[in-house]
Protein backbone atom coordinates (compact mmCIF):
# COMPACT_ATOMS: atom_id res chain seq x y z
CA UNK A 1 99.44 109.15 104.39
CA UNK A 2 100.34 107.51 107.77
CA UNK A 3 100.59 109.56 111.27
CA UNK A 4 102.38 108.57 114.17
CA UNK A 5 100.57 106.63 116.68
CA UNK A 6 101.72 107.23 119.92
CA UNK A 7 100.65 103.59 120.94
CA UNK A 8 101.87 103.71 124.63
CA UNK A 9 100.84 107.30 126.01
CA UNK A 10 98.13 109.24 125.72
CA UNK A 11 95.27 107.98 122.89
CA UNK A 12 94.29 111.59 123.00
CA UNK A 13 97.01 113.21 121.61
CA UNK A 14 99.44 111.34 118.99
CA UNK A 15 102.93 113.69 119.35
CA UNK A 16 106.26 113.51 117.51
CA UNK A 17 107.73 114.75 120.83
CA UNK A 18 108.05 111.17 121.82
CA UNK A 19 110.12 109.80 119.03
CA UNK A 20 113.33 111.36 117.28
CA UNK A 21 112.24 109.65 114.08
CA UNK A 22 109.31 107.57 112.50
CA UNK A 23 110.90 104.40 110.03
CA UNK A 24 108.52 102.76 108.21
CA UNK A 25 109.60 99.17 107.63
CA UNK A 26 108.33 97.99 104.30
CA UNK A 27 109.51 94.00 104.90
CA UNK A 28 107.04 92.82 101.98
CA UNK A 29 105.39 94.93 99.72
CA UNK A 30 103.04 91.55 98.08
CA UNK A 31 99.71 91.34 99.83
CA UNK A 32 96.48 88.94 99.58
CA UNK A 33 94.58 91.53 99.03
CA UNK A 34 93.49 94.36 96.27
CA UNK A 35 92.60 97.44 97.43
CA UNK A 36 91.52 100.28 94.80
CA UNK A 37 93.37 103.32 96.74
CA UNK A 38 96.64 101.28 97.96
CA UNK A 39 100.10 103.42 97.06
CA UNK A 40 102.42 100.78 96.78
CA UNK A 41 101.07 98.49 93.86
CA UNK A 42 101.49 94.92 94.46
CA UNK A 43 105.18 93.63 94.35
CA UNK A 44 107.04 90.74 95.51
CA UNK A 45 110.08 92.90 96.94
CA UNK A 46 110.87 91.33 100.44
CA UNK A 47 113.62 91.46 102.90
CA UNK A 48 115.82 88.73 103.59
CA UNK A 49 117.64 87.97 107.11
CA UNK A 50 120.75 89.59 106.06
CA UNK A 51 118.54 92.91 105.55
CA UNK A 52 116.82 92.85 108.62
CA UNK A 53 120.61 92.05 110.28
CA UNK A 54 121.26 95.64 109.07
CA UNK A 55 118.18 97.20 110.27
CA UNK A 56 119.82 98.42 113.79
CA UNK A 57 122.96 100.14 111.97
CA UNK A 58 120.62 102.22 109.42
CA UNK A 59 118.21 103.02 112.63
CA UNK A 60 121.49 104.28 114.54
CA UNK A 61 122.43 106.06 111.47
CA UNK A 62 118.94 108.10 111.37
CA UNK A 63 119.04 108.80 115.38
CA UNK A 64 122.34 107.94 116.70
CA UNK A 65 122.68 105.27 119.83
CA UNK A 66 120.56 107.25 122.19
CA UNK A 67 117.47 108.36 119.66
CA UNK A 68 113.79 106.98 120.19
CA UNK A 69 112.11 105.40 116.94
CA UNK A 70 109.08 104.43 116.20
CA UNK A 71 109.59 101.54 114.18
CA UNK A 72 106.06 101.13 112.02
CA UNK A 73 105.89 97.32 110.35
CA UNK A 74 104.45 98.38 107.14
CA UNK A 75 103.89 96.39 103.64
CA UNK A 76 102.24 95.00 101.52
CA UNK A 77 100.69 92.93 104.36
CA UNK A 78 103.67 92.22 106.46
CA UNK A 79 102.31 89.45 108.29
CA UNK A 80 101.81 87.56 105.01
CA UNK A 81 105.80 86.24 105.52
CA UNK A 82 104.56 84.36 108.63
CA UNK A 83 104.62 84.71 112.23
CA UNK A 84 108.06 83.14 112.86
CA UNK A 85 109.39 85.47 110.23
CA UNK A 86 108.36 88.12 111.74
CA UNK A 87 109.21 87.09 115.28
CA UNK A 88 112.81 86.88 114.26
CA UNK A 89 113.02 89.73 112.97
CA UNK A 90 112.11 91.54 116.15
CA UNK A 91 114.24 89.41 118.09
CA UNK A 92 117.09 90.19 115.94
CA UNK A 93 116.16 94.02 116.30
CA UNK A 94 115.93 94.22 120.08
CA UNK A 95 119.10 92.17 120.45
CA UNK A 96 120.94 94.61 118.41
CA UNK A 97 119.50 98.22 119.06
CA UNK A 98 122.25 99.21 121.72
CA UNK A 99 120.91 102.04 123.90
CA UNK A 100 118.34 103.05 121.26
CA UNK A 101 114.96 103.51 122.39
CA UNK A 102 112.58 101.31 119.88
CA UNK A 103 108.54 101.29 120.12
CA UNK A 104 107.25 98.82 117.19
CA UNK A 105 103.91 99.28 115.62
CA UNK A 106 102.60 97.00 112.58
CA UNK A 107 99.64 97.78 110.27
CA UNK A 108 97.92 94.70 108.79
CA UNK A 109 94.59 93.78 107.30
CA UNK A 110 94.47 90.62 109.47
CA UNK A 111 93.75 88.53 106.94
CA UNK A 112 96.54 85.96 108.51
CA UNK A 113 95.62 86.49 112.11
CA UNK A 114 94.92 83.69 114.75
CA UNK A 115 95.20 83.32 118.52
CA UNK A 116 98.96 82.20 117.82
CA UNK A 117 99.79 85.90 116.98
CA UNK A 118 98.40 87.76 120.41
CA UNK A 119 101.39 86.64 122.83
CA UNK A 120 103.52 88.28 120.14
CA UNK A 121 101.89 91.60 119.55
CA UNK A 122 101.68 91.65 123.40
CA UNK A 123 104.96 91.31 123.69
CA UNK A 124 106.54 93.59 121.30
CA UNK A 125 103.46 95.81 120.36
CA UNK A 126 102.18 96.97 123.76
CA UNK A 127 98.79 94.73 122.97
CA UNK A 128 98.14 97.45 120.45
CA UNK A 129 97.43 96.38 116.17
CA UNK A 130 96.85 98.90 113.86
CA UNK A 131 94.71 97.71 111.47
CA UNK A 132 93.19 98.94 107.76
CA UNK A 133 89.38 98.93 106.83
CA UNK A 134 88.55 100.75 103.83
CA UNK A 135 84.43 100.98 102.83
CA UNK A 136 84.11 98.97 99.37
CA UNK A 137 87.51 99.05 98.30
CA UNK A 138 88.89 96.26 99.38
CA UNK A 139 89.15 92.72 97.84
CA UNK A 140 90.03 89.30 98.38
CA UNK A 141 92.68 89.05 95.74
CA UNK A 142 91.19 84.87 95.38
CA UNK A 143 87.92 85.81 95.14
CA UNK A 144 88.22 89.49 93.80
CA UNK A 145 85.24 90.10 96.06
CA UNK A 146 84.55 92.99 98.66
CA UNK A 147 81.80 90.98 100.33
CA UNK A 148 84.66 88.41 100.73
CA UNK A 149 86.73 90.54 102.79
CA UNK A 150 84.14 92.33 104.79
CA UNK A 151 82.97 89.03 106.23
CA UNK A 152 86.39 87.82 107.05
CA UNK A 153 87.58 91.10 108.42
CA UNK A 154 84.74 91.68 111.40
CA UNK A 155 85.03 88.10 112.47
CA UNK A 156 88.90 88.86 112.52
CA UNK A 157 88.16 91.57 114.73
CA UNK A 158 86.20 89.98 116.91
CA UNK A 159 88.71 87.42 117.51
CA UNK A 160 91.43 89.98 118.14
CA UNK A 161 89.49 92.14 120.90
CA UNK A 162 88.66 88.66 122.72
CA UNK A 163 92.32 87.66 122.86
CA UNK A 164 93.06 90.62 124.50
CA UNK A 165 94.46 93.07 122.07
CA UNK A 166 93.18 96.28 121.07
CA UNK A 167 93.36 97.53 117.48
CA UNK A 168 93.74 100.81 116.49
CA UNK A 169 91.61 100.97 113.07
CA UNK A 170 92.64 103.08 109.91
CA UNK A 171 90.92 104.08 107.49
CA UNK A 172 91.55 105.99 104.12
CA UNK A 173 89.74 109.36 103.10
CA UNK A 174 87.90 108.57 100.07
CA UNK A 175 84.81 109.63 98.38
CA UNK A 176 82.96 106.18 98.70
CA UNK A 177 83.31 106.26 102.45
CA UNK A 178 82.08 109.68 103.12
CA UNK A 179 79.02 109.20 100.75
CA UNK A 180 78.50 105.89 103.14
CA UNK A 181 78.65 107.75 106.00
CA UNK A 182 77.35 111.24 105.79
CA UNK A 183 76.36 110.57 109.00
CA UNK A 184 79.65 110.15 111.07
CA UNK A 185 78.15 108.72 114.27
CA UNK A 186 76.59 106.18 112.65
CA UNK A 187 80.12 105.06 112.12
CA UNK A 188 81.48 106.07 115.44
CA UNK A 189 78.77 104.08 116.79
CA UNK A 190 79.22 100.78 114.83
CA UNK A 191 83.03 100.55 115.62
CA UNK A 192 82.38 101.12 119.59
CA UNK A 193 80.51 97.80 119.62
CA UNK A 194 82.80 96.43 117.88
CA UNK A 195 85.41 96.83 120.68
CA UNK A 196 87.44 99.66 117.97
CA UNK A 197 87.90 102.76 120.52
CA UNK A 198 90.41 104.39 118.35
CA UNK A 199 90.64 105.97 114.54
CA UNK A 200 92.65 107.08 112.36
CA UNK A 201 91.16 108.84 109.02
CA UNK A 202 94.11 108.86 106.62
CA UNK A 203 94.21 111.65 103.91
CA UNK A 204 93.99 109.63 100.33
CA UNK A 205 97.09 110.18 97.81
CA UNK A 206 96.89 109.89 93.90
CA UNK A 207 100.14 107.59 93.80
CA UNK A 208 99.70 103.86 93.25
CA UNK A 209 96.12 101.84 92.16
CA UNK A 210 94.46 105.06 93.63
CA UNK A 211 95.08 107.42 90.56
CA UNK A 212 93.71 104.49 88.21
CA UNK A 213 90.72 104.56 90.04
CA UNK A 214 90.63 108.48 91.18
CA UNK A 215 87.34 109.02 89.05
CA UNK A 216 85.49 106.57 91.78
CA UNK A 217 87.28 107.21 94.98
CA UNK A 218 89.13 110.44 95.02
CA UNK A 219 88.15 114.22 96.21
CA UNK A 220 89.50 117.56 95.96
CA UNK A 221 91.12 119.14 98.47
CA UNK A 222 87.53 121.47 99.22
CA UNK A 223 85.75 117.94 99.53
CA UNK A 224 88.30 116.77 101.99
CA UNK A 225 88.24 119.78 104.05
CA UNK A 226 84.28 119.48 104.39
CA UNK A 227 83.81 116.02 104.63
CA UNK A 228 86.11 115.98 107.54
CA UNK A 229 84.95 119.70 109.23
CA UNK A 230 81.55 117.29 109.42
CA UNK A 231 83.33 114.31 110.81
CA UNK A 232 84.75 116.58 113.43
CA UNK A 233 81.32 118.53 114.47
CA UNK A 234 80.14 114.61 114.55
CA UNK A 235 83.34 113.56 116.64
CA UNK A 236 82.40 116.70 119.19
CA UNK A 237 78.86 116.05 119.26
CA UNK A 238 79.16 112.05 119.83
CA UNK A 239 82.06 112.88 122.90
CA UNK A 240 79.21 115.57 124.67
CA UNK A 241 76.50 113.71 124.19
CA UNK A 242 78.78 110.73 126.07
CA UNK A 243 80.83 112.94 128.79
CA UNK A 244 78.75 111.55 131.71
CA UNK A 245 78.70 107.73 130.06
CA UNK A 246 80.70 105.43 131.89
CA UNK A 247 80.98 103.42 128.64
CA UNK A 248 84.09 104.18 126.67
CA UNK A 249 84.12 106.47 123.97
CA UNK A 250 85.99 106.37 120.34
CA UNK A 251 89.18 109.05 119.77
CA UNK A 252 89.57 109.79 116.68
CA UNK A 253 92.83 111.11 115.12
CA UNK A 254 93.82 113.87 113.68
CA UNK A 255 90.94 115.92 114.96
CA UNK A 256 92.35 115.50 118.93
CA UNK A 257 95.47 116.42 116.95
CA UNK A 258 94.62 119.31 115.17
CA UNK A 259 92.40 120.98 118.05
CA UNK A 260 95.57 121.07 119.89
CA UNK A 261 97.39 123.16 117.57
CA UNK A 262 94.25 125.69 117.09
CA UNK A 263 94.17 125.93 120.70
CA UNK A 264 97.64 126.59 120.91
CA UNK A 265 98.02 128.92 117.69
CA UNK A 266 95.12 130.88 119.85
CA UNK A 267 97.43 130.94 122.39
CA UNK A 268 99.95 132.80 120.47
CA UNK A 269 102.00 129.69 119.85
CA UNK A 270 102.99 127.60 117.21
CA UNK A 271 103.31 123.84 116.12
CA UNK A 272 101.24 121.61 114.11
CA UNK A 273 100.36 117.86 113.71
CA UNK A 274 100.73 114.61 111.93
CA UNK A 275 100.83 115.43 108.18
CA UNK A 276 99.97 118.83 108.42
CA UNK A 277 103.49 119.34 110.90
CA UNK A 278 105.97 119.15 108.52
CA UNK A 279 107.96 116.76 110.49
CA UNK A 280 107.55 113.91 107.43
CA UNK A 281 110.44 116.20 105.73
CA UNK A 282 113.27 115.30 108.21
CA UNK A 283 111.74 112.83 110.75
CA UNK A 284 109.89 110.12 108.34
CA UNK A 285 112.03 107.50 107.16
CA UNK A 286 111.46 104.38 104.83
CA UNK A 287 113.50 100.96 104.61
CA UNK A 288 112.77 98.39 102.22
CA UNK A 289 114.56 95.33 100.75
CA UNK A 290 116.51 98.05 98.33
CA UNK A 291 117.65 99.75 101.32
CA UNK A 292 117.07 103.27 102.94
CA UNK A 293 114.59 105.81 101.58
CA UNK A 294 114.02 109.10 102.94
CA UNK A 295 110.65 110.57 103.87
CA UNK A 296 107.25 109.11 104.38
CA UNK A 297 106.67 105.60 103.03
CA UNK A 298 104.26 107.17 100.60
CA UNK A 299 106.40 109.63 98.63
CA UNK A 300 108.47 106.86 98.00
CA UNK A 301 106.22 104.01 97.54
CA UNK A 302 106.90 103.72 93.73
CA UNK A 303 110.60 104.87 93.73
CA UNK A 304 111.88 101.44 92.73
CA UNK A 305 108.83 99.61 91.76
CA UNK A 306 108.75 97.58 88.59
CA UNK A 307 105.29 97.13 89.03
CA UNK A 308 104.85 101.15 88.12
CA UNK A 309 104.33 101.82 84.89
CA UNK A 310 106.97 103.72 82.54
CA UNK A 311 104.21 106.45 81.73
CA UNK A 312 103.57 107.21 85.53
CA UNK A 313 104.98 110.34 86.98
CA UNK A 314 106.53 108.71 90.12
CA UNK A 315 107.39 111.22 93.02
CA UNK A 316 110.91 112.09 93.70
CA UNK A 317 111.86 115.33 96.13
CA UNK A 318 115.52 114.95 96.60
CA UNK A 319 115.31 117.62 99.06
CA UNK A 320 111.91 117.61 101.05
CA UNK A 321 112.94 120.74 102.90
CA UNK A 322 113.39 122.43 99.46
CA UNK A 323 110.24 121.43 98.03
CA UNK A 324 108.62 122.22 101.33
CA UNK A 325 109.70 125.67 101.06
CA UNK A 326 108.75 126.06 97.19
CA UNK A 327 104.82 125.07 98.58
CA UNK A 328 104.85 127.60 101.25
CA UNK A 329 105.46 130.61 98.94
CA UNK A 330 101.78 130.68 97.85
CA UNK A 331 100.91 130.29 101.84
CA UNK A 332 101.64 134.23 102.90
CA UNK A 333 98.66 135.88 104.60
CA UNK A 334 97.45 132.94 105.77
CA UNK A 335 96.70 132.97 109.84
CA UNK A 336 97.42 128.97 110.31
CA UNK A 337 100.80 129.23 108.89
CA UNK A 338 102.49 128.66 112.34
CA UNK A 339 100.46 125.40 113.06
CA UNK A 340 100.21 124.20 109.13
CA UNK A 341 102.98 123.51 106.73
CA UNK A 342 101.28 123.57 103.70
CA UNK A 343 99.85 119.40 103.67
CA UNK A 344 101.39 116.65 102.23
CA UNK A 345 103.53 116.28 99.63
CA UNK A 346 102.11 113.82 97.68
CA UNK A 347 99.09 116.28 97.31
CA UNK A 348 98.98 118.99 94.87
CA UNK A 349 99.03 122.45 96.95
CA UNK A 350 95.88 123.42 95.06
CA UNK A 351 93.25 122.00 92.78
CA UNK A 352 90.12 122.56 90.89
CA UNK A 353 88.23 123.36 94.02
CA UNK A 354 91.11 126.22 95.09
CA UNK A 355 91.22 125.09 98.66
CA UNK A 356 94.62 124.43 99.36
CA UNK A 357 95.93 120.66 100.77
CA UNK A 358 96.57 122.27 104.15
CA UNK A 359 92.99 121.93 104.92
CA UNK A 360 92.08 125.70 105.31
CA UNK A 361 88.35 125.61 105.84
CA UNK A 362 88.88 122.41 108.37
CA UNK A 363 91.22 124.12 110.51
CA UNK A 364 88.78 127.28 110.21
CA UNK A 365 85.85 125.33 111.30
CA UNK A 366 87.92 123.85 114.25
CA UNK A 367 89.11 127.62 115.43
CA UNK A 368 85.25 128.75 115.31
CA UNK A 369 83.91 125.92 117.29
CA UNK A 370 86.89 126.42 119.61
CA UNK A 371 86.05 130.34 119.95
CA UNK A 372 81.89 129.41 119.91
């Protein structure tokens, strides 16, 4: 599920504060690549000039002529329709987005990227690509070959952080990557000379190729809780053991996130982050070539996909807020209930393991290293 990256503030702290809305912009949902956990299966849905005409009035719509959006370029690949498409489109966006406030982001595998693409993502992304690495999941839909992709993708890198742009990597929760790395540092260690100072670790979803292959990549909610409470003793470890290195050091959402809200919920207030805030119910927003969605680009991913199979139980929450409130019921007693709102709703509430998609024992191992 995708956070908010606050791309131009702060890389410590990603905060909805800054934005009345996040609208992810699904402008192609094909891509040249196959990836074994992706939620919206491969589809040749794109949006034409017309739609991206209407893109202002639908944004105004959502937050009215004075409203700040974070508009996130989302696919598919959406680079795969070609730089001039896309530079269009963002000139036709700025031209008509009257007194609203609009920061872009763009999430791409960089499979198309070359030094004609930095002047634009300087110009209209703050210098800033978010980009998606996934360990042994990902393919080269020519060559149907991981090796493929890993080769192409570092080199990509490389050329990205020498033509001045920083990327700001993602990558997806799944059990092959925390077998990889059971130790995280390792990791954090790797990307740093790489030029990669920032990470996201996005929670994996059974929508889309991911519950065909959820036997080889998925967890339970108890795995993800303790894979990540070791990822974040790793994170604090690798940050002391670098506070008086002059060298820069990775930041790694949500756990900068999440500490936040412990420290505040300790403080007797309330208020939590990214997924686990609630604010995908009313402030995530899709668009796509069939028009508006509402909610996170994942709940809806498969809404209006022909590429979905009849058999598949495709999400659908007409109200979010409802559904939202049906979750919390089983969520009384519990102390993080002013900082948590119950996890994602593509996520079952419980499992097998009986720890709950809010992340219980992660936020409890945060609050004792906090109080240690």
């Amino acid at each position: 599920m995708e956070s908010v990256v606050d791309i131009k503030s702060n890389p410590r702290v990603i905060s909805h504060d800054l934005y009345d809305a996040l609208v992810y912009l699904r402008i192609f949902e094909g891509c040249n690549l196959h990836c074994d956990h992706c939620f919206i299966p491969n589809n040749p849905k794109k949006m034409s000039d017309e739609m991206i005409g209407g893109i202002p009035k639908i944004l105004n719509d959502i937050v009215g002529d004075k409203g700040r959006v974070l508009l996130q370029w989302h696919g598919g690949e959406p680079t795969a329709l070609g730089k001039d498409y896309i530079e269009k489109a963002l000139k036709t966006i700025e031209e008509n987005k009257g007194g609203m406030s609009i920061t872009h982001g763009i999430q791409t595998n960089l499979w198309n990227y070359d030094s004609s693409w930095s002047n634009l993502y300087k110009k209209y992304f703050d210098s800033s690509v978010g980009v998606s690495w996934d360990y042994k999941i990902r393919k080269d839909r020519k060559t149907w070959d991981n090796d493929v992709f890993e080769d192409k993708f570092w080199k990509q890198i490389e050329l990205l952080v020498s033509d001045g742009l920083e990327p700001y990597l993602v990558v997806t929760s799944t059990k092959l990557f925390f077998e990889r790395y059971k130790n995280p540092i390792e990791l954090f260690e790797f990307l740093e000379s790489k030029g990669i100072y920032r990470l996201h670790i996005e929670r994996l979803t059974k929508v889309g190729y991911a519950r065909d292959n959820w036997d080889k990549i998925g967890i339970t909610n108890m795995e993800y809780s303790r894979y990540m409470s070791r990822f974040y003793l790793a994170y604090k470890a690798h940050l002391k053991n670098n506070e008086n290195n002059d060298a820069k050091i990775i930041r790694i959402s949500p756990f900068d996130g999440i500490e936040d809200s412990v420290k505040s919920l300790n403080e007797g207030k309330s208020g939590g982050y990214g997924c686990l805030s609630g604010a995908c119910d009313s402030r995530y927003h899709t668009i796509d070539a069939n028009g508006y969605k509402k909610g996170c680009t994942a709940l809806n991913s498969e809404e209006d996909n022909k590429r979905v199979t009849s058999d598949v139980q495709v999400l659908k929450f007409f109200d979010l807020k409802e559904e939202r409130k049906v979750r919390q019921l089983t969520c009384e007693g519990c102390s993080f209930i002013p900082i948590c709102s119950s996890g994602c709703l593509a996520t079952d509430k419980f499992d097998d393991s009986l720890e709950c998609s809010g992340s219980k024992e992660l936020f409890k191992t945060i609050d004792k290293l906090i109080k240690y």
